[in-house]
C-alpha atoms as a PDB file:
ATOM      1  CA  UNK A   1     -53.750   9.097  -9.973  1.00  0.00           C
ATOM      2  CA  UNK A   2     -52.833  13.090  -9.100  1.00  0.00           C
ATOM      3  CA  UNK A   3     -53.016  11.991  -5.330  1.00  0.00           C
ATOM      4  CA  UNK A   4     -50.624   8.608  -5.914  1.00  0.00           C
ATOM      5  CA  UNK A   5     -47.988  10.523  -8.253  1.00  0.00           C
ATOM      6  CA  UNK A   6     -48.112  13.848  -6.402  1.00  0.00           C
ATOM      7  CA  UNK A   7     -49.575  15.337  -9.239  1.00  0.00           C
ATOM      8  CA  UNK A   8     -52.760  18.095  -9.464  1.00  0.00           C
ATOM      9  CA  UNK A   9     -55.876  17.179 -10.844  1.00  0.00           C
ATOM     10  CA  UNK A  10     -58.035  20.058 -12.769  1.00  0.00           C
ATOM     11  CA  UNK A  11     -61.158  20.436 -14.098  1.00  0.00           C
ATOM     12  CA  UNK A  12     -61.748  20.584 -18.153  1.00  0.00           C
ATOM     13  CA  UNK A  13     -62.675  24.094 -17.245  1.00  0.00           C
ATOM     14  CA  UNK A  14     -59.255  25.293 -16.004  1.00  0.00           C
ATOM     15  CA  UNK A  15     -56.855  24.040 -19.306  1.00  0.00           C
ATOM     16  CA  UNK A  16     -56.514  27.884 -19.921  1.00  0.00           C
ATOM     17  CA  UNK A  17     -55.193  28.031 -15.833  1.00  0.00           C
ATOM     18  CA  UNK A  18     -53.340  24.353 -16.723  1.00  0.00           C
ATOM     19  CA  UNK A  19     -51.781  25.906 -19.848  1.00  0.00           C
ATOM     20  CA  UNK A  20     -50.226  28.484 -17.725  1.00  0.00           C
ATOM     21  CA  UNK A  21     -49.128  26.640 -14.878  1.00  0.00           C
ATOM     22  CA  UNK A  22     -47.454  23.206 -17.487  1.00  0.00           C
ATOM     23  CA  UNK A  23     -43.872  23.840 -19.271  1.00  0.00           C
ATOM     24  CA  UNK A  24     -45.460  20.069 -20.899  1.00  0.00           C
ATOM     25  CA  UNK A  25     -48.671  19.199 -22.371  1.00  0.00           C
ATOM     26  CA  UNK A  26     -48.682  15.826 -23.610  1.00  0.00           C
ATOM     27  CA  UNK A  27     -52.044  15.500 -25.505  1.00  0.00           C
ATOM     28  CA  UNK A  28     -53.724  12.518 -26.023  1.00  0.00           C
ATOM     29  CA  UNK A  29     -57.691  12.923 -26.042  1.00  0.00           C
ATOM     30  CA  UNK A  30     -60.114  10.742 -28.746  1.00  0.00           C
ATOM     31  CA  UNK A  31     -61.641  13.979 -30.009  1.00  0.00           C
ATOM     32  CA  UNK A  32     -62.909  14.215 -33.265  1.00  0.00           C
ATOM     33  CA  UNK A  33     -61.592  17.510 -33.583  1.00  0.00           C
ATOM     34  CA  UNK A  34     -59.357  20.441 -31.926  1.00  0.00           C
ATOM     35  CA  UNK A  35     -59.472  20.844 -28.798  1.00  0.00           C
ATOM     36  CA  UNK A  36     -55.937  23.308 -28.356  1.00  0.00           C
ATOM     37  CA  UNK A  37     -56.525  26.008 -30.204  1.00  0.00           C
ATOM     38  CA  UNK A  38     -53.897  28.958 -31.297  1.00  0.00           C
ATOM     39  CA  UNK A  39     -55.846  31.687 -29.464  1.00  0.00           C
ATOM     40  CA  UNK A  40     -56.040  29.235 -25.683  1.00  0.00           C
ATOM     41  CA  UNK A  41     -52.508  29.164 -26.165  1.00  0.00           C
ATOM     42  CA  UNK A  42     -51.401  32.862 -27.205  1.00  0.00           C
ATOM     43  CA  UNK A  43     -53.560  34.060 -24.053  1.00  0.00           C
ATOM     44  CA  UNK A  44     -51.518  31.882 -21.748  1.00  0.00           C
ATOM     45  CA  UNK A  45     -48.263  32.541 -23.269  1.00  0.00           C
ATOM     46  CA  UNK A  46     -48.943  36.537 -22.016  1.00  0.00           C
ATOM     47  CA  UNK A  47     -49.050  35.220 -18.459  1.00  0.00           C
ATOM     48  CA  UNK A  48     -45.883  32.734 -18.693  1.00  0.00           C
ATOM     49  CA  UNK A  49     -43.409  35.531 -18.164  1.00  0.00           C
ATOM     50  CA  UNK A  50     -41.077  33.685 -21.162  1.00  0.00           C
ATOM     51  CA  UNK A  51     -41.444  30.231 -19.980  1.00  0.00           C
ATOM     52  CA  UNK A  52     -41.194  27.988 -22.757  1.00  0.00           C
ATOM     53  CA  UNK A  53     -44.603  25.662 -23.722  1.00  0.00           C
ATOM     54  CA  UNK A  54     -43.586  21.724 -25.167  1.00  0.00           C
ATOM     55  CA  UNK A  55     -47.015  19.689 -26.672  1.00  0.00           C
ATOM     56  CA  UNK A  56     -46.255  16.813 -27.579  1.00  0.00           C
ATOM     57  CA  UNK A  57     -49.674  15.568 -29.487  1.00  0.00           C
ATOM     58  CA  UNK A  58     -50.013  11.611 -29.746  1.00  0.00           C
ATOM     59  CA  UNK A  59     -53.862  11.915 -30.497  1.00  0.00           C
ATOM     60  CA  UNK A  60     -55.201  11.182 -33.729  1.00  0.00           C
ATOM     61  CA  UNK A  61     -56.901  13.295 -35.015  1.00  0.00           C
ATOM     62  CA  UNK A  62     -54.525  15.776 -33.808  1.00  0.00           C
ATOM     63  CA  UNK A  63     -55.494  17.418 -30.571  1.00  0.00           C
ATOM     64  CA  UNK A  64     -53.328  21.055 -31.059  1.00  0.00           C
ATOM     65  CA  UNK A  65     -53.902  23.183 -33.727  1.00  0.00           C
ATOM     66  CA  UNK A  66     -51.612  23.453 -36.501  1.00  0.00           C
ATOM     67  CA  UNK A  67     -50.305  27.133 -35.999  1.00  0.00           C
ATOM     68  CA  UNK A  68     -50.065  26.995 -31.843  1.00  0.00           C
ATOM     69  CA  UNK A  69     -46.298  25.642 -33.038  1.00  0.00           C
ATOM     70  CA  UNK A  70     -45.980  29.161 -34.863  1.00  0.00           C
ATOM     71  CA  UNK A  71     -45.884  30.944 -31.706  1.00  0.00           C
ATOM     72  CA  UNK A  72     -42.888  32.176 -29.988  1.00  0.00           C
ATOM     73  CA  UNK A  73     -41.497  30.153 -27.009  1.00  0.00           C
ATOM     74  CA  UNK A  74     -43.574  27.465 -27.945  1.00  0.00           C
ATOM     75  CA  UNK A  75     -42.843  23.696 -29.640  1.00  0.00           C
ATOM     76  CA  UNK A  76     -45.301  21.180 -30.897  1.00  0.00           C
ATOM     77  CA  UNK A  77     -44.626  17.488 -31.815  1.00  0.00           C
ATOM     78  CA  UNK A  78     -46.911  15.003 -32.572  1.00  0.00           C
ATOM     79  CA  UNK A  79     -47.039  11.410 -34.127  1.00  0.00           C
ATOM     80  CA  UNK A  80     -44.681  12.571 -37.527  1.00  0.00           C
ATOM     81  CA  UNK A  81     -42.161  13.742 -35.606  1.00  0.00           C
ATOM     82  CA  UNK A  82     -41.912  10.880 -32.678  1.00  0.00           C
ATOM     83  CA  UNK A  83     -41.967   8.988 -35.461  1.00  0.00           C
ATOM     84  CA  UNK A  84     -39.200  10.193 -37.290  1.00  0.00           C
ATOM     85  CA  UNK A  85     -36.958   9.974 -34.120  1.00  0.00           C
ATOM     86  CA  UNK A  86     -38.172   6.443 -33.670  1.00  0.00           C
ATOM     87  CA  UNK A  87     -37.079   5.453 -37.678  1.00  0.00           C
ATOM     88  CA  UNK A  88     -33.483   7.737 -36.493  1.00  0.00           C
ATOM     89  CA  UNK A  89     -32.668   5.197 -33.185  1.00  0.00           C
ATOM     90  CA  UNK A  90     -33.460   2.337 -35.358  1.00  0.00           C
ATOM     91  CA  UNK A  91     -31.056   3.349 -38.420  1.00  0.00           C
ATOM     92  CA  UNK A  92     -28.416   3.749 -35.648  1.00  0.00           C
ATOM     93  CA  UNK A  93     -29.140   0.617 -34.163  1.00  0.00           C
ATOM     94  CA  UNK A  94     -28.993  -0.931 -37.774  1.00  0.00           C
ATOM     95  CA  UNK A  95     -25.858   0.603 -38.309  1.00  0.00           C
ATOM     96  CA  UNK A  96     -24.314  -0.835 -34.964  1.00  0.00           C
ATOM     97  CA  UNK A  97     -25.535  -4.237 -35.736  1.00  0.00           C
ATOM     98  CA  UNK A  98     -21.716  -5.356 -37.443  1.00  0.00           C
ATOM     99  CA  UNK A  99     -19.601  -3.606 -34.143  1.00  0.00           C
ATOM    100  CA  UNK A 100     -22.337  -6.133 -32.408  1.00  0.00           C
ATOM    101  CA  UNK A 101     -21.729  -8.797 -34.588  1.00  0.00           C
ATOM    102  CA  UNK A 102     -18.111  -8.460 -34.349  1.00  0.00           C
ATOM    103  CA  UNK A 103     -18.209  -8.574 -29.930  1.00  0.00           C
ATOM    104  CA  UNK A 104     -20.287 -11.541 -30.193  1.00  0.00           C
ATOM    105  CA  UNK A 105     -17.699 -13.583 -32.741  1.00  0.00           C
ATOM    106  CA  UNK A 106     -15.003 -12.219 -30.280  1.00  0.00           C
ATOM    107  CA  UNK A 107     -16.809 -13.651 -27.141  1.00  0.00           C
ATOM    108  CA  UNK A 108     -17.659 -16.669 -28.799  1.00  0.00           C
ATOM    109  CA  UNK A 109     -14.261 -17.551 -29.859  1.00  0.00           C
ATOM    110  CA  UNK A 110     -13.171 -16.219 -26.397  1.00  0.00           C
ATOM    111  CA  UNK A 111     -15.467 -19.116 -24.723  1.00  0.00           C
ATOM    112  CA  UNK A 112     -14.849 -21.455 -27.166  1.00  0.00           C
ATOM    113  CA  UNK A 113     -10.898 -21.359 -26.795  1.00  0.00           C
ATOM    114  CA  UNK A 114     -12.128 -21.349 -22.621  1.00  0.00           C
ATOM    115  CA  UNK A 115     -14.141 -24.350 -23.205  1.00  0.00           C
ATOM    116  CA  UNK A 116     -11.809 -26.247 -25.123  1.00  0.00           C
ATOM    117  CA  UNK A 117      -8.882 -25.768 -22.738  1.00  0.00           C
ATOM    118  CA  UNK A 118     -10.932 -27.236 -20.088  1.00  0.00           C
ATOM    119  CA  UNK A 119      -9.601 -30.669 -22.096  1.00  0.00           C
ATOM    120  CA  UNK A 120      -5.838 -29.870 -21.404  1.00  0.00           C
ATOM    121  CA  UNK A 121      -6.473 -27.624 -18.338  1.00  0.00           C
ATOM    122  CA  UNK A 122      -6.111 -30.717 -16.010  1.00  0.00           C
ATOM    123  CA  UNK A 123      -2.347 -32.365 -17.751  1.00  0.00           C
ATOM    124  CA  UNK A 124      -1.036 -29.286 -17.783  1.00  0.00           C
ATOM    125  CA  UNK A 125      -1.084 -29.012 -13.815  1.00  0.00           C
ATOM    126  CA  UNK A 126      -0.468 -32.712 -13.572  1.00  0.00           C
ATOM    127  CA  UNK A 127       2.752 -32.571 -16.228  1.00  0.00           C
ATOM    128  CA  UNK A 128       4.026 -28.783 -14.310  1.00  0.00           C
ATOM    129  CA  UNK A 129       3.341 -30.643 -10.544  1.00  0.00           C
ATOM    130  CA  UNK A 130       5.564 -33.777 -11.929  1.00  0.00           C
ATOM    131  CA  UNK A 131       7.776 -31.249 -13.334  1.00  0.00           C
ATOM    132  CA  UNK A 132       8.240 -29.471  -9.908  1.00  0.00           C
ATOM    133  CA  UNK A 133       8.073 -32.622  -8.055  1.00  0.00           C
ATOM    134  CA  UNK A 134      11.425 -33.775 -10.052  1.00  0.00           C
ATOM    135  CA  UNK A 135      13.001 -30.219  -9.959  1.00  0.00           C
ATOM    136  CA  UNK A 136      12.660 -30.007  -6.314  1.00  0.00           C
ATOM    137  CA  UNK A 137      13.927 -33.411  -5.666  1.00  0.00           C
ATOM    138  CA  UNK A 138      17.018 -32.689  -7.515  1.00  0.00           C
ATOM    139  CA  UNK A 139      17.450 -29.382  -5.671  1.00  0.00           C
ATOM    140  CA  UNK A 140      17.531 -30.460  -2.605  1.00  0.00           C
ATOM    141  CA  UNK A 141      20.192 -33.475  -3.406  1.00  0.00           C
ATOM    142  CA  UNK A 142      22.405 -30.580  -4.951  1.00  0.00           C
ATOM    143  CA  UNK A 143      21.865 -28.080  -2.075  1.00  0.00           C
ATOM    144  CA  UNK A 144      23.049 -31.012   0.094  1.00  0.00           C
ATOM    145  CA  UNK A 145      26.387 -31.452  -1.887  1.00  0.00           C
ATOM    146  CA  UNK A 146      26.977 -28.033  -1.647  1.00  0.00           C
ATOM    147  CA  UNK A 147      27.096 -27.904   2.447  1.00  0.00           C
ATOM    148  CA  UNK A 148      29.031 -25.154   2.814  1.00  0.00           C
ATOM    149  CA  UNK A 149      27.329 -22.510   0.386  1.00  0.00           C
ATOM    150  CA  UNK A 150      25.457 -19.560   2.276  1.00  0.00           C
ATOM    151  CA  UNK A 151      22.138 -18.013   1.749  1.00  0.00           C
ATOM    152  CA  UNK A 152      22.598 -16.345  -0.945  1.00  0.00           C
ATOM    153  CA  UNK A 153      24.133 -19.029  -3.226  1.00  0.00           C
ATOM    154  CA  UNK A 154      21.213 -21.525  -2.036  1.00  0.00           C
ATOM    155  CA  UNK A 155      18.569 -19.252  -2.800  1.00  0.00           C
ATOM    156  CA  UNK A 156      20.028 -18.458  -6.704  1.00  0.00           C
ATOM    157  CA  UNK A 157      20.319 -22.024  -6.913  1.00  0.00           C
ATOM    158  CA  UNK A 158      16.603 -22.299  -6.528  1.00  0.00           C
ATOM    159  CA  UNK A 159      15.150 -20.002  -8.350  1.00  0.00           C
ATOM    160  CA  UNK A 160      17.302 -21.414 -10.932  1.00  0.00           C
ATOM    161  CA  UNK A 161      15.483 -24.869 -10.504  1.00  0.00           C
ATOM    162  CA  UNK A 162      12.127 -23.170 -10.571  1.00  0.00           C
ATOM    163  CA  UNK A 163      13.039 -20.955 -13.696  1.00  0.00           C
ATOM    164  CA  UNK A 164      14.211 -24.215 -15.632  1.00  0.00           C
ATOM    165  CA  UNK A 165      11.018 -25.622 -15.260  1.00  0.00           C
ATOM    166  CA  UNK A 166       9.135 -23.140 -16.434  1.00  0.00           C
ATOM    167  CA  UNK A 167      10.967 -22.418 -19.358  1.00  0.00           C
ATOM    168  CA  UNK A 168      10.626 -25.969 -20.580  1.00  0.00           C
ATOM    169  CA  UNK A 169       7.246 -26.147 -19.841  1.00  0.00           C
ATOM    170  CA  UNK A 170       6.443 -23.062 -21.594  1.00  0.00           C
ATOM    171  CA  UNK A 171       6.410 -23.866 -25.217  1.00  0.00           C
ATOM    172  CA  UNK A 172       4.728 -27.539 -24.496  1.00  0.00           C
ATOM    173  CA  UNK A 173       1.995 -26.048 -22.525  1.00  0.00           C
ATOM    174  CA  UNK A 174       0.950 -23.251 -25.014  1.00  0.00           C
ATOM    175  CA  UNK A 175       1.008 -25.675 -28.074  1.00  0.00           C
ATOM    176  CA  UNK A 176      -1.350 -27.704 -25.949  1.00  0.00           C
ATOM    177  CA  UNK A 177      -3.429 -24.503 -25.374  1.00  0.00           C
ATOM    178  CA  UNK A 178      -3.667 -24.487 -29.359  1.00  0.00           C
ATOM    179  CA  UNK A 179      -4.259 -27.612 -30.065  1.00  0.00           C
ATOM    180  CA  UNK A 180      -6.854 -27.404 -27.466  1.00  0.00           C
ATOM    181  CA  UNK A 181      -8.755 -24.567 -28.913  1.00  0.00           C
ATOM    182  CA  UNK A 182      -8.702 -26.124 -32.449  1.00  0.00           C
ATOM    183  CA  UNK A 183     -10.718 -28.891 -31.088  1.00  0.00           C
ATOM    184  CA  UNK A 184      -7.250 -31.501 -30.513  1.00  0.00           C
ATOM    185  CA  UNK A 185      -7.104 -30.964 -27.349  1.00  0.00           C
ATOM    186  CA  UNK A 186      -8.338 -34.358 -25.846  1.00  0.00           C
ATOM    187  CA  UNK A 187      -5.994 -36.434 -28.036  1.00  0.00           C
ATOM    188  CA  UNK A 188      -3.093 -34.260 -27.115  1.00  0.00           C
ATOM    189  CA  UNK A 189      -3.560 -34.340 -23.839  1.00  0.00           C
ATOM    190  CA  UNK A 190      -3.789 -38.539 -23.496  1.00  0.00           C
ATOM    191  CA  UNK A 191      -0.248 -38.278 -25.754  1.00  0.00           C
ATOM    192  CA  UNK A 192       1.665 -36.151 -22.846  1.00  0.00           C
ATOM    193  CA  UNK A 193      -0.542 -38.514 -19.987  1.00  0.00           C
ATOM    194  CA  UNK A 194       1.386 -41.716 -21.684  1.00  0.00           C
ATOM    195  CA  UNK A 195       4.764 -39.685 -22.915  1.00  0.00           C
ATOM    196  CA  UNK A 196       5.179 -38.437 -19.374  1.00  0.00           C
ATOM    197  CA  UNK A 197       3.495 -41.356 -17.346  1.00  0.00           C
ATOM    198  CA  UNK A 198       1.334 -38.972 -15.805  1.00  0.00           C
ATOM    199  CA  UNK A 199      -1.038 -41.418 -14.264  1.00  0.00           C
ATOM    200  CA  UNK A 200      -4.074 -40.029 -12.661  1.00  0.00           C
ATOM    201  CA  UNK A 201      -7.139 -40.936 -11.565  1.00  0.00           C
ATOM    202  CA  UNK A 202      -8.950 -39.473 -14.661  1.00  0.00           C
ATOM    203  CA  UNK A 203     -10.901 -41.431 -16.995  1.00  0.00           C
ATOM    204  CA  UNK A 204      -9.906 -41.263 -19.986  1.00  0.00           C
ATOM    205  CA  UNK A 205     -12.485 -42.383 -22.863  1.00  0.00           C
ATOM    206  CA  UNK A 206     -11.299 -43.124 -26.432  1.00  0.00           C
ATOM    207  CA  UNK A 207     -14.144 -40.533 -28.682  1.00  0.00           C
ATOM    208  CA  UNK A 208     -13.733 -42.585 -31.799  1.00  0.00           C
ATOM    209  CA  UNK A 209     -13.723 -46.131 -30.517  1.00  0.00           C
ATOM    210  CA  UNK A 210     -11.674 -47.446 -33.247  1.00  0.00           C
ATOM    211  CA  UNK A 211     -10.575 -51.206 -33.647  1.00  0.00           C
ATOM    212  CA  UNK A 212      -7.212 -51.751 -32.057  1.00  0.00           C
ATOM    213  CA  UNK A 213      -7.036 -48.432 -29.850  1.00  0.00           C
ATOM    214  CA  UNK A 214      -5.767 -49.509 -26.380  1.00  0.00           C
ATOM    215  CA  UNK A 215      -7.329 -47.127 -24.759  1.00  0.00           C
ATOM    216  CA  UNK A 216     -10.872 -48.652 -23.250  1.00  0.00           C
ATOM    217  CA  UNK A 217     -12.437 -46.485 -20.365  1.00  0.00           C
ATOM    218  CA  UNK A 218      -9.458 -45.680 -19.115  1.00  0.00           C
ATOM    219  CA  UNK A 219      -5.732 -46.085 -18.485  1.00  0.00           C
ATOM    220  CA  UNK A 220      -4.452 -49.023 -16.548  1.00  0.00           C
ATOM    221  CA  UNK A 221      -2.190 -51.342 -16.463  1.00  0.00           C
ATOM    222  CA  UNK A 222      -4.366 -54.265 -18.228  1.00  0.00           C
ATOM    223  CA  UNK A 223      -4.474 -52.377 -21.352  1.00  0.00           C
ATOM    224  CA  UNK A 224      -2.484 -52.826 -24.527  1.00  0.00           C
ATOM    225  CA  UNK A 225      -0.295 -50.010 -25.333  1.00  0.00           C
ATOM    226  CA  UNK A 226      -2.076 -47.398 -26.985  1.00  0.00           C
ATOM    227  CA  UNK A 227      -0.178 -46.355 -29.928  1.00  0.00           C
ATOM    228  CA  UNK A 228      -2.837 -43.031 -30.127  1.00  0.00           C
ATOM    229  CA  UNK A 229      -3.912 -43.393 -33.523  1.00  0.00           C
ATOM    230  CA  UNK A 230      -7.833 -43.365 -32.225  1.00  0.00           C
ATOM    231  CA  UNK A 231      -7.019 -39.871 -30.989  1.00  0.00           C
ATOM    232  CA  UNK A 232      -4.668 -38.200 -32.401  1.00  0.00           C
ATOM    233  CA  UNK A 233      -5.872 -36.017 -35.458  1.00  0.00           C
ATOM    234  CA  UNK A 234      -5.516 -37.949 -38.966  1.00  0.00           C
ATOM    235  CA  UNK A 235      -2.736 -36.175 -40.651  1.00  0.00           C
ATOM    236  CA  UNK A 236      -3.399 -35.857 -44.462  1.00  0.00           C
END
C-alpha cells in the first residue's frame, strides 16, 4: 500500500520516529489496551520544533491515552467527538429539509405547467402562423394601393401589421397557457382548432367519450359538429 500511495511504511518499532515525522495519526488498532501513551508522545513533541500533532482515535477500546490531548500543540479526537460532528451535519441537513421541500414543489409545478402546455403548445403556432398568414396577405394588398409611398412609410406599415398580430394574440395565447397548466388545456385547445378552422393534421381524441360528442378520432369533414361539451370543463 506505502509503495501504491507514495506513502512510507515503518516498522512497529519506529512509532516514536513515526510520531515525529506525522502532523496526523489516525489510530485504529484492535488492541485491548493503550498502545499511545502520554510519555511516547511528550518525547516526540521535544523534537517537533512546534509542529502541531492531530490523533484522531477510531479504535475501540481507545488506542491514545486519555491525557496525550492535555499536551500543548497537540489534539485528540476519537469516536465521541466524530460522532458529535456527524449528529451536527445531520441537524443541518434536517433543518434544510423544508428550503428542499420548497425547490422540489417549485420544480414540480415548473414541469407540470411545461408538461401541460405541451397540449396547447402546437394551436398556438398553428392559430399565430394563420394569424401571420392573414396579416401578411393583407399587407401586401395595402402596400400595393399605396404605390407611391417610399421606404420608410412601407416599412412602418409593416411592423404595424406584425405588431397587430401580436397584440391580439397575446391575451388568447396566455389564457390558453393557464388553462393549460390547470389541466384544460386539451379541451381549450380543440375550441380555438374549430373557432378558428385551424385544420391540421393532428389527431384529435375526445378523453371522455361521451354520447353525442362529434368529435371521434379526429376532425374531418364526416363528423357532426362538435358542440365541445365532451371537452370543455363542466362549469358548476
Amino acid at each position: 500500500m506505502a509503495n501504491k500511495f507514495g506513502g512510507s511504511a515503518r516498522n512497529w518499532f519506529q512509532l516514536q520516529e513515526a510520531l515525529i515525522w506525522a502532523d496526523a495519526v489516525i489510530c485504529a488498532t484492535g488492541a485491548p489496551h493503550i498502545v499511545i501513551d502520554r510519555h511516547i508522545v511528550e518525547t516526540g513533541l521535544q523534537q517537533r520544533e512546534g509542529r502541531p500533532l492531530v490523533f484522531v482515535d477510531i479504535a475501540v477500546p481507545r488506542d491514545v491515552e486519555d491525557t496525550v490531548g492535555e499536551l500543548s500543540g497537540v489534539q485528540v479526537y476519537d469516536i465521541d467527538d466524530l460522532q458529535s460532528v456527524v449528529d451536527s451535519n445531520i441537524e443541518l441537513r434536517k433543518a434544510a429539509i423544508p428550503q428542499v421541500e420548497t425547490v422540489i414543489q417549485q420544480e414540480m409545478a415548473r414541469f407540470a405547467e411545461w408538461y401541460h402546455s405541451r397540449q396547447v403548445t402546437p394551436v398556438i403556432k398553428t392559430l399565430r402562423e394563420w394569424a401571420q398568414s392573414i396579416a401578411d396577405d393583407e399587407l401586401v394588398q395595402t402596400l400595393n394601393r399605396l404605390s407611391d409611398a417610399d421606404e420608410r412609410t412601407r416599412e412602418i406599415v409593416s411592423r404595424m401589421a406584425h405588431r397587430l398580430v401580436n397584440r391580439l394574440l397575446h391575451e388568447p395565447t396566455s389564457r390558453l397557457r393557464i388553462q393549460a397548466s390547470e389541466g384544460n388545456g386539451y379541451g381549450y385547445a380543440h375550441a380555438v382548432r374549430e373557432l378558428f378552422a385551424l385544420n391540421t393534421l393532428d389527431t384529435l381524441e375526445c378523453q371522455q367519450h361521451e354520447i353525442g360528442c362529434g368529435l371521434h378520432g379526429q376532425a374531418d369533414e364526416s363528423a357532426h359538429p362538435c358542440t365541445l361539451q365532451c371537452i370543455l370543463p363542466m362549469s358548476h
